[in-house]
PDB file of N, CA and C in Angstrom:
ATOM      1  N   UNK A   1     -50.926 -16.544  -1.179  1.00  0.00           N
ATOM      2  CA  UNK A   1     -49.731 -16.669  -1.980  1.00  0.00           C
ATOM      3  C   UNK A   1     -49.517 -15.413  -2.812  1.00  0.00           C
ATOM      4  N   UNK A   2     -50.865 -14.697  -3.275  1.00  0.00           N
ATOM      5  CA  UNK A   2     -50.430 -13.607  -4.072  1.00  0.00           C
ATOM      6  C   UNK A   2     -50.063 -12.657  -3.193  1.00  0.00           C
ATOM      7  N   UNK A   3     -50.355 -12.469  -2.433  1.00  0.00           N
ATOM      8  CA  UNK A   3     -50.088 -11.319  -1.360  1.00  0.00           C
ATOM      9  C   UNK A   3     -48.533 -11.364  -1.098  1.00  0.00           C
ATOM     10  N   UNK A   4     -47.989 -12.529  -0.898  1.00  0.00           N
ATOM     11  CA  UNK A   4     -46.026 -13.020  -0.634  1.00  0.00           C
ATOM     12  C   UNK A   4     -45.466 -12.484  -1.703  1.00  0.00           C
ATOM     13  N   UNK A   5     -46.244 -12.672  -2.951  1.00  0.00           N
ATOM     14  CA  UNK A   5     -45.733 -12.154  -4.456  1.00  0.00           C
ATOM     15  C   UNK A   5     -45.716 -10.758  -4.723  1.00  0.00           C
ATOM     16  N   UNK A   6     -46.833 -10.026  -4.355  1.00  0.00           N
ATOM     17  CA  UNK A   6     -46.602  -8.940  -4.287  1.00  0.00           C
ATOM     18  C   UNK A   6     -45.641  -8.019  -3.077  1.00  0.00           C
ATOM     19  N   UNK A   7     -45.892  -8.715  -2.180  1.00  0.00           N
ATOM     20  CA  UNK A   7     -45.041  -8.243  -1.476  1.00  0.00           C
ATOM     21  C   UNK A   7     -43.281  -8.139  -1.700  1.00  0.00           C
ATOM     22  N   UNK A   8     -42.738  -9.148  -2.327  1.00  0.00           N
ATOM     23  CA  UNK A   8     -41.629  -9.770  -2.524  1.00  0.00           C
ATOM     24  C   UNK A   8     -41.066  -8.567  -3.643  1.00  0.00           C
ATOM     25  N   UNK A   9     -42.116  -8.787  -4.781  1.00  0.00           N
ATOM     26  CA  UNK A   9     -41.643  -7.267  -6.058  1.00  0.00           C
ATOM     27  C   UNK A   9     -41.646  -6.074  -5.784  1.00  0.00           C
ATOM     28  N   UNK A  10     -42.486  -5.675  -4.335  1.00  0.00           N
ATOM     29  CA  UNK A  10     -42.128  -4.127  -3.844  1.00  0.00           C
ATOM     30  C   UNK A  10     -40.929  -3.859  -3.205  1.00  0.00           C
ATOM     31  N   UNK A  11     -40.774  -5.134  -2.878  1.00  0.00           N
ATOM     32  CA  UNK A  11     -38.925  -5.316  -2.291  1.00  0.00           C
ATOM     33  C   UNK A  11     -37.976  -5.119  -3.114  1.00  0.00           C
ATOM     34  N   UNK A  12     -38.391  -5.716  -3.695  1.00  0.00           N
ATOM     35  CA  UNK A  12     -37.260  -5.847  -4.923  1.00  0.00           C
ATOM     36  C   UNK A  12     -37.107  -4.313  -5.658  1.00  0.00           C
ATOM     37  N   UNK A  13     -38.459  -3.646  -5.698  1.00  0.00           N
ATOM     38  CA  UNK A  13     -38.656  -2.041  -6.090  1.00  0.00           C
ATOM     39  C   UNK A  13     -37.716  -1.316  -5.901  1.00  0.00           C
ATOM     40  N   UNK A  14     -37.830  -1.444  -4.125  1.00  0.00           N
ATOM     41  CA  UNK A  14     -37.093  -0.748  -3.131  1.00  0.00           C
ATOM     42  C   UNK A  14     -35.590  -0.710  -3.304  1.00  0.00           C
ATOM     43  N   UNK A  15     -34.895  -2.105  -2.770  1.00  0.00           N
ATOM     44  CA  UNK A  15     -33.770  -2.203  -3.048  1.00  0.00           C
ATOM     45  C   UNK A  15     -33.078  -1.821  -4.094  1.00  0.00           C
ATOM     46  N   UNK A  16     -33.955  -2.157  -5.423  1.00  0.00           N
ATOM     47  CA  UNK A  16     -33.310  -1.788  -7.000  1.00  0.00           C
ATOM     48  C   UNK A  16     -33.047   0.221  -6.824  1.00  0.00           C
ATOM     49  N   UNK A  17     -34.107   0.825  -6.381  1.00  0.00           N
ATOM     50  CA  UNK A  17     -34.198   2.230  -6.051  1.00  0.00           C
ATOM     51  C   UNK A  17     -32.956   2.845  -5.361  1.00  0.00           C
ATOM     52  N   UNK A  18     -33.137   1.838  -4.138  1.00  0.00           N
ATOM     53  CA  UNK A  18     -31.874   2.398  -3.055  1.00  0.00           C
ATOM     54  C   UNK A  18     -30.366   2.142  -3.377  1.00  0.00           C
ATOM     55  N   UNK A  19     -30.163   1.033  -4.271  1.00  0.00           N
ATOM     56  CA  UNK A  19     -29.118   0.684  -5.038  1.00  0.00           C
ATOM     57  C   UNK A  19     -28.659   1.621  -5.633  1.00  0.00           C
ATOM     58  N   UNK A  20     -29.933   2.224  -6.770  1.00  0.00           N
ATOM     59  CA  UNK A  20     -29.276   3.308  -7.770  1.00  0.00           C
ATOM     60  C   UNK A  20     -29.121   4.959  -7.270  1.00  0.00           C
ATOM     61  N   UNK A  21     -29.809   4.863  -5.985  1.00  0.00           N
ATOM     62  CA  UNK A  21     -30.044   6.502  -5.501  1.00  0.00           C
ATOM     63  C   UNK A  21     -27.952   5.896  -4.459  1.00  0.00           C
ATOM     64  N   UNK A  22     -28.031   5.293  -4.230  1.00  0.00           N
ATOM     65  CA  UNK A  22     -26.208   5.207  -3.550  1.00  0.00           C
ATOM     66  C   UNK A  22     -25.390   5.292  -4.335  1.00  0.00           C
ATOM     67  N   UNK A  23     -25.131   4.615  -5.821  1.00  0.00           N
ATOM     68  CA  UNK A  23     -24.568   5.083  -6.594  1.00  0.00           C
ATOM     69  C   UNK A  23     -24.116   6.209  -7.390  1.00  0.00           C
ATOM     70  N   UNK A  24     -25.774   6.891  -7.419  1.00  0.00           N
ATOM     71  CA  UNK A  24     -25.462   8.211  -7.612  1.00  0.00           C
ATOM     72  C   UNK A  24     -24.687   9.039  -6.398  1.00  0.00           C
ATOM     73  N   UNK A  25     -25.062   8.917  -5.306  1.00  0.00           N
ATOM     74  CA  UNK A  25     -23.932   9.396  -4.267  1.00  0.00           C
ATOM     75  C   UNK A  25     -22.839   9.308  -4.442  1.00  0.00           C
ATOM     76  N   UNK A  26     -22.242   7.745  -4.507  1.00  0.00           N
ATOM     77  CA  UNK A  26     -21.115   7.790  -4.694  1.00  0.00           C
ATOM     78  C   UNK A  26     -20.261   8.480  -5.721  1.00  0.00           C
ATOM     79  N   UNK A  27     -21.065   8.116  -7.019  1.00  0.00           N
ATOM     80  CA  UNK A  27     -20.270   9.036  -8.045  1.00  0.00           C
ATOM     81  C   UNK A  27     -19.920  10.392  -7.962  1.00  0.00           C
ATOM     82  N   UNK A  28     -21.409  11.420  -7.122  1.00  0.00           N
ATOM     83  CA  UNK A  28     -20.977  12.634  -6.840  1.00  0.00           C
ATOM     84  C   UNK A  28     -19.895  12.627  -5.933  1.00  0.00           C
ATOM     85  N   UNK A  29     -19.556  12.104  -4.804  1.00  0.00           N
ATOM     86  CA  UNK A  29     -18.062  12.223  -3.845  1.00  0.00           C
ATOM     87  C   UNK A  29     -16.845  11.712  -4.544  1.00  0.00           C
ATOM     88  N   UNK A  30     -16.983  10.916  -5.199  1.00  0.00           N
ATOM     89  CA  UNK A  30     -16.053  10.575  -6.217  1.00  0.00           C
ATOM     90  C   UNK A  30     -15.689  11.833  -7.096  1.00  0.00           C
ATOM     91  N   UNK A  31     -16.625  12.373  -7.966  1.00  0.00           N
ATOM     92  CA  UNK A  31     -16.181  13.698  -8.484  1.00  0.00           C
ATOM     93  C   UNK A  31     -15.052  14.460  -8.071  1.00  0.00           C
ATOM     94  N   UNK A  32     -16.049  14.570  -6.839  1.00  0.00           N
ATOM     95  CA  UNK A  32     -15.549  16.009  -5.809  1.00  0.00           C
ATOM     96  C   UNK A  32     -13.853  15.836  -5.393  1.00  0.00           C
ATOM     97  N   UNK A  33     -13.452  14.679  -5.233  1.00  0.00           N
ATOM     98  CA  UNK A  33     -12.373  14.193  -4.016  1.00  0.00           C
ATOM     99  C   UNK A  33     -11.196  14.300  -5.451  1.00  0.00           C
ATOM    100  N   UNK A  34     -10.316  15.284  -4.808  1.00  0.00           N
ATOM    101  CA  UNK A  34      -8.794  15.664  -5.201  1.00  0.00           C
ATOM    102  C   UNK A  34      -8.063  15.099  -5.224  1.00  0.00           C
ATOM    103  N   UNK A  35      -6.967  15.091  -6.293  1.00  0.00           N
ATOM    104  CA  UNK A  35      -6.438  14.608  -6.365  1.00  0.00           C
ATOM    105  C   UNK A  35      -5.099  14.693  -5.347  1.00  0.00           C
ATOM    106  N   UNK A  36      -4.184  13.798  -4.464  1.00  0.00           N
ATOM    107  CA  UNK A  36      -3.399  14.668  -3.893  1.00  0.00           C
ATOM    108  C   UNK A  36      -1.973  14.278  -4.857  1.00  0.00           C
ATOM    109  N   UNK A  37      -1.181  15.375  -4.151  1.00  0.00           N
ATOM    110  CA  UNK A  37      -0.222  15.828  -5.154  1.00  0.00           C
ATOM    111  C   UNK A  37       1.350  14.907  -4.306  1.00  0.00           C
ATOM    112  N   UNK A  38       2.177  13.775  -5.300  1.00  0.00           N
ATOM    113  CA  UNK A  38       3.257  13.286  -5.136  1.00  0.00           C
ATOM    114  C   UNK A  38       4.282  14.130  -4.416  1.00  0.00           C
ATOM    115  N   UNK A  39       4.548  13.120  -3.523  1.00  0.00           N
ATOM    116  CA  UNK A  39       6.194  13.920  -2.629  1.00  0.00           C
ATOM    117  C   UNK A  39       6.727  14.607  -3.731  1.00  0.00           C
ATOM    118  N   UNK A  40       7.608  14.858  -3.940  1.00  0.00           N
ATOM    119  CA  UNK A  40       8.669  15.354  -4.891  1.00  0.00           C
ATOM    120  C   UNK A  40      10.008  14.644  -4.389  1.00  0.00           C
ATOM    121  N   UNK A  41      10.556  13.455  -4.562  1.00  0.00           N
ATOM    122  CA  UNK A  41      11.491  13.231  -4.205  1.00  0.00           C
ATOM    123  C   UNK A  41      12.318  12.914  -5.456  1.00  0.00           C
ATOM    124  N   UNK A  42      14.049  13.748  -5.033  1.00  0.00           N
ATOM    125  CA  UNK A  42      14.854  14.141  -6.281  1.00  0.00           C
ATOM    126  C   UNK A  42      15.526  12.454  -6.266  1.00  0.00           C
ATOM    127  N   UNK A  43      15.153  11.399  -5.491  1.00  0.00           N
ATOM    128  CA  UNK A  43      16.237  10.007  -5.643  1.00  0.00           C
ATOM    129  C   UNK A  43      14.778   9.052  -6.274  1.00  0.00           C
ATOM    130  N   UNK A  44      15.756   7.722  -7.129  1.00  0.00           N
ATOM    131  CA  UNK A  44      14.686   6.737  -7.810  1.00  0.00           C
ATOM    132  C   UNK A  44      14.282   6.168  -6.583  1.00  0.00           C
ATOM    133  N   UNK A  45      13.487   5.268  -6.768  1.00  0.00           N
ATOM    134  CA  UNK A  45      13.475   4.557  -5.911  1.00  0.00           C
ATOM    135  C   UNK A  45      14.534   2.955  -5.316  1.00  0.00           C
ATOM    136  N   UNK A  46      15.179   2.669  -6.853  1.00  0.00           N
ATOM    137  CA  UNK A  46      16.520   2.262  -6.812  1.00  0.00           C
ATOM    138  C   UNK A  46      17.473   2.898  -5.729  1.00  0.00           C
ATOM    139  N   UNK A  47      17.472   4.033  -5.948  1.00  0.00           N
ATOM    140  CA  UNK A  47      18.417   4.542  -5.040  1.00  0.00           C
ATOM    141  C   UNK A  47      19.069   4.579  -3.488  1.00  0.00           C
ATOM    142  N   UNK A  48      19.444   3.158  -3.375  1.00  0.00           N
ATOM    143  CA  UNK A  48      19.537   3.164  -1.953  1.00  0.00           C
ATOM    144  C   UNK A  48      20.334   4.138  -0.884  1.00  0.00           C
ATOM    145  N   UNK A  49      21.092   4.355  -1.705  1.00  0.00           N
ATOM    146  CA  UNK A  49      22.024   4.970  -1.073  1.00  0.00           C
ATOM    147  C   UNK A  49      21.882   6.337  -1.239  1.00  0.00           C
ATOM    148  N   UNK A  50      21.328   6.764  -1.584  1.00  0.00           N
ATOM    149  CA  UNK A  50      20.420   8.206  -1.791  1.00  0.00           C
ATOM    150  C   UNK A  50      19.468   8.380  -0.635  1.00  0.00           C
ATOM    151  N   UNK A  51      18.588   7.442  -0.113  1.00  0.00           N
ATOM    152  CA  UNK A  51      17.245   7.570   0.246  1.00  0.00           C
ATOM    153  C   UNK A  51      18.700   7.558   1.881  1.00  0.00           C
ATOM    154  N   UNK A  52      19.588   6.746   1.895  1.00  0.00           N
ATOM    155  CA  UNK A  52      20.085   6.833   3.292  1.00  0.00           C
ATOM    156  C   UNK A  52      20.412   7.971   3.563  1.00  0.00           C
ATOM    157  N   UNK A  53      21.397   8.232   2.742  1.00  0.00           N
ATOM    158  CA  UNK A  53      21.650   9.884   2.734  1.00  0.00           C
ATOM    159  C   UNK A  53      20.683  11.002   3.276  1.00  0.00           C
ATOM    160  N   UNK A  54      19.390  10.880   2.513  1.00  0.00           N
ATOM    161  CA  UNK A  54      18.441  11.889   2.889  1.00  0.00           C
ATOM    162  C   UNK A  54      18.031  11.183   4.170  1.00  0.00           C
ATOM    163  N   UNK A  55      17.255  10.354   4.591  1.00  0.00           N
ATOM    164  CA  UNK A  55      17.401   9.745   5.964  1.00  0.00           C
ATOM    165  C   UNK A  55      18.761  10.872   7.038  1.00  0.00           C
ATOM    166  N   UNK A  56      19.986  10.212   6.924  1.00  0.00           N
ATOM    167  CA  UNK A  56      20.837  10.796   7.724  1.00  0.00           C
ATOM    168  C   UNK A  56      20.741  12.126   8.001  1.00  0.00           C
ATOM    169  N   UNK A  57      20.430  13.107   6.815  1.00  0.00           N
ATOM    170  CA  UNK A  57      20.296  14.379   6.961  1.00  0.00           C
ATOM    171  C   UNK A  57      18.500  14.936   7.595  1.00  0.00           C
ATOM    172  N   UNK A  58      17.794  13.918   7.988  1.00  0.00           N
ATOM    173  CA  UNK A  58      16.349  14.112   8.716  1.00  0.00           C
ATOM    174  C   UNK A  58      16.418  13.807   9.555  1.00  0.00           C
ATOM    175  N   UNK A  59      17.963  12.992   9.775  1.00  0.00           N
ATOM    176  CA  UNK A  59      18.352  12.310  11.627  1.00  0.00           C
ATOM    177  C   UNK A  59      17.128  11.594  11.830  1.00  0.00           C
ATOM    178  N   UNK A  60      17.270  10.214  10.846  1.00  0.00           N
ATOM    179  CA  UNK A  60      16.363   9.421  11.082  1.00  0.00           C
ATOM    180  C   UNK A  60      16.811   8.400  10.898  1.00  0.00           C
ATOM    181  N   UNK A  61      17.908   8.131  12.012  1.00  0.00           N
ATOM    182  CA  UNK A  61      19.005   6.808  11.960  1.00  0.00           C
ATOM    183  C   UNK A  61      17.755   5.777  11.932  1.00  0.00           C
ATOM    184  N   UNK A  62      16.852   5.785  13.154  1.00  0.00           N
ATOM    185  CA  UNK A  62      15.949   4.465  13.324  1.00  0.00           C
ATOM    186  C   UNK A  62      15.332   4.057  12.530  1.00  0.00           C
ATOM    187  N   UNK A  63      14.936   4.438  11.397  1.00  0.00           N
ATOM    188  CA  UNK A  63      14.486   4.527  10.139  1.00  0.00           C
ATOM    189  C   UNK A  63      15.593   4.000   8.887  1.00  0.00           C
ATOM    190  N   UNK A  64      16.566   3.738   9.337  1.00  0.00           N
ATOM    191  CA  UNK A  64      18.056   3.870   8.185  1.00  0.00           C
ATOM    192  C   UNK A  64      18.312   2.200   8.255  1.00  0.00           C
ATOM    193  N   UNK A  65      18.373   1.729   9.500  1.00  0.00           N
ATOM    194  CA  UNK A  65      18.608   0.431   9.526  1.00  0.00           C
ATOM    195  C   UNK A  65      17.507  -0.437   9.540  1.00  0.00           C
ATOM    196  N   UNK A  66      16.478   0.011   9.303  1.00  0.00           N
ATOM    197  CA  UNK A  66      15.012  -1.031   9.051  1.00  0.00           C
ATOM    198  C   UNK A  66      15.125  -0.941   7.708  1.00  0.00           C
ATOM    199  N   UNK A  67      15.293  -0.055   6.783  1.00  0.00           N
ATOM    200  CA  UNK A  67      15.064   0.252   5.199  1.00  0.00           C
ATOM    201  C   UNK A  67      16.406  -0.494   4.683  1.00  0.00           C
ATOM    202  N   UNK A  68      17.623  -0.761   5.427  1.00  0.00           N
ATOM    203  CA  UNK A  68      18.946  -1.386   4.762  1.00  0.00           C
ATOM    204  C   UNK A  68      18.348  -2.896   4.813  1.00  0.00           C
ATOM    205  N   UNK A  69      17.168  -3.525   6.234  1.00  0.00           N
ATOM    206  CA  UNK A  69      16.942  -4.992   6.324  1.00  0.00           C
ATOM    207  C   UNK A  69      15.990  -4.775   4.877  1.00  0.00           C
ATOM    208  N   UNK A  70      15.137  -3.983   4.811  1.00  0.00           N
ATOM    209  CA  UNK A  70      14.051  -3.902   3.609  1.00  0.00           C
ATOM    210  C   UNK A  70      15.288  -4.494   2.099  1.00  0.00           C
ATOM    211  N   UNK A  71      16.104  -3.496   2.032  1.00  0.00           N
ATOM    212  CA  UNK A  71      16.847  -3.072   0.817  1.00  0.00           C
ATOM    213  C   UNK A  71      17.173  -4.979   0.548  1.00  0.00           C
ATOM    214  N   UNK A  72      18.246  -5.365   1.707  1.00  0.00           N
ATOM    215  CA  UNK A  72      18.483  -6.687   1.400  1.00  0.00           C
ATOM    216  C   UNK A  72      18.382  -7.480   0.931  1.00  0.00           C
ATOM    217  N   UNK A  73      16.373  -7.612   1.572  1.00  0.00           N
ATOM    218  CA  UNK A  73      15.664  -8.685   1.648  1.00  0.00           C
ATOM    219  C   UNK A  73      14.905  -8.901   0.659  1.00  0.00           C
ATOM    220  N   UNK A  74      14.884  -7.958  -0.421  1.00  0.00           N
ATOM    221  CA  UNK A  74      14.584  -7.427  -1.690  1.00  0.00           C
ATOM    222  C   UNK A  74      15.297  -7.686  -2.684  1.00  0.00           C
ATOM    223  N   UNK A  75      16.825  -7.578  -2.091  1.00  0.00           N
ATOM    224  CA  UNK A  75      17.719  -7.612  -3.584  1.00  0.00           C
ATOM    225  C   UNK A  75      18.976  -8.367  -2.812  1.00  0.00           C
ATOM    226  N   UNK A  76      18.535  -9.873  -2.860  1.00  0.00           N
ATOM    227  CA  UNK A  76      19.167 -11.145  -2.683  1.00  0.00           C
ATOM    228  C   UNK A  76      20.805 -11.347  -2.684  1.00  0.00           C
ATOM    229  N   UNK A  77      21.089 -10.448  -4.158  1.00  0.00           N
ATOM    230  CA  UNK A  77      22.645 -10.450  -4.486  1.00  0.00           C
ATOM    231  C   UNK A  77      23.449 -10.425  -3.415  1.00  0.00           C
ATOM    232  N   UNK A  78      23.228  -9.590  -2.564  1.00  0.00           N
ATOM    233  CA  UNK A  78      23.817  -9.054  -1.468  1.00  0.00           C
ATOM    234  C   UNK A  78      24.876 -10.915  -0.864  1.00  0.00           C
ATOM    235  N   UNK A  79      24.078 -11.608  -0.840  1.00  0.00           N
ATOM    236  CA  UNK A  79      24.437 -12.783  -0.637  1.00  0.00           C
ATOM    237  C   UNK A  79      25.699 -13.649  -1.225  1.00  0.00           C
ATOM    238  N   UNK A  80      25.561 -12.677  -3.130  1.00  0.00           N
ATOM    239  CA  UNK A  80      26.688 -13.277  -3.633  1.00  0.00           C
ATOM    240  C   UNK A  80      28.028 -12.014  -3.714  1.00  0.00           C
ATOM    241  N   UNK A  81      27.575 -10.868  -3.187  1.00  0.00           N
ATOM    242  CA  UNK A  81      28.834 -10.185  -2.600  1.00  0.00           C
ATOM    243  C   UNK A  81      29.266 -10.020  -1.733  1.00  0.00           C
ATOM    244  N   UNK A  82      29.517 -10.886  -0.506  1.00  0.00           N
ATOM    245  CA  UNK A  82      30.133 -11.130   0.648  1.00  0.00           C
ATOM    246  C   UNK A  82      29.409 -10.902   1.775  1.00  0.00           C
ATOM    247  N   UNK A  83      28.459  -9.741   1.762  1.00  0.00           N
ATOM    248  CA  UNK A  83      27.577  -9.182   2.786  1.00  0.00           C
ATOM    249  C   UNK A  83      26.641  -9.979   3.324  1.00  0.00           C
ATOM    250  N   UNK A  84      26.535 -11.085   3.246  1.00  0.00           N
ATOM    251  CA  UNK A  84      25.840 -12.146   4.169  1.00  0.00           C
ATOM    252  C   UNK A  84      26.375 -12.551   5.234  1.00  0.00           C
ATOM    253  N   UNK A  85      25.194 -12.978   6.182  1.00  0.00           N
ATOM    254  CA  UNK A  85      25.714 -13.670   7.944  1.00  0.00           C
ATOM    255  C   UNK A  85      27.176 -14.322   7.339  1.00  0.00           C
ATOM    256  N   UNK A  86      28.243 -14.402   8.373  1.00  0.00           N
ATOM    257  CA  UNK A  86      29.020 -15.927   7.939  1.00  0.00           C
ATOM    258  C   UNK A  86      28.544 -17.012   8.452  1.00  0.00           C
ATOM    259  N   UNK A  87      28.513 -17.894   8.499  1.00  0.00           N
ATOM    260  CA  UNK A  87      28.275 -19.391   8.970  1.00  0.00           C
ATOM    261  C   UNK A  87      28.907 -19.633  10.372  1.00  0.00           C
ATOM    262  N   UNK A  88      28.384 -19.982  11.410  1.00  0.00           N
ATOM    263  CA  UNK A  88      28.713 -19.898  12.501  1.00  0.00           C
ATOM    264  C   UNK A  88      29.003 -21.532  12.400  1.00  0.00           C
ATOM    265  N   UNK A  89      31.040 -21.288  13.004  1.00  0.00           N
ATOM    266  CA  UNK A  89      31.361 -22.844  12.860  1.00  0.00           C
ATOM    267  C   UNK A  89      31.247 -23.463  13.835  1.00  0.00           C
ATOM    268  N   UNK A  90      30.841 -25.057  14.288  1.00  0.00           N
ATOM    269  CA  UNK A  90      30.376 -25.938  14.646  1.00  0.00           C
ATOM    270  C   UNK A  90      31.932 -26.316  16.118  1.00  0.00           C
ATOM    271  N   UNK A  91      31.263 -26.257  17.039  1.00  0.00           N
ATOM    272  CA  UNK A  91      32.837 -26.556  17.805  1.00  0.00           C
ATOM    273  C   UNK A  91      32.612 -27.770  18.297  1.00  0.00           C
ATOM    274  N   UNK A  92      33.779 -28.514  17.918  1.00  0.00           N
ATOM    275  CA  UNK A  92      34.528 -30.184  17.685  1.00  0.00           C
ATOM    276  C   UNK A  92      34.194 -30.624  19.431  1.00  0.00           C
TER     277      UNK A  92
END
């Protein structure tokens, strides 16, 4: 039984060791790693009609009508200013 016991706390040695020798790793790559530097983009992010604009001028139509379903589906109103499906009527 003492032998399981000792064995068990050199484990525990180990692991506690290898725990703190990774941490210190990590913190050094952590140091090291740069920061990278923000797009620069001159529109908010509000700006829908800005971001299309720049879109159109990168000729990135396919990109223009996925970001208008985004814009929508985001900002609901759209619903109470006319721009919703119409209701497809029911034939008698």
């Amino acid at each position: 039984m003492g032998h399981n016991k000792e064995l068990m706390i050199f484990g525990i040695i180990i692991v506690c060791l290898a725990s703190y020798g990774l941490s210190a790793v990590i913190r050094e790559k952590a140091e090291v790693r740069e920061k990278r530097a923000m797009p620069n983009w001159s529109m908010s992010a509000s700006d829908f009609y800005g971001w299309v604009e720049e879109l159109r001028s990168l000729a990135a139509y396919d990109k223009t009508d996925e970001m208008a379903r985004i814009y929508w589906a985001h900002f609901p109103i759209a619903s109470h200013l006319g721009y919703d499906v119409p209701e497809v009527e029911e034939e008698a």
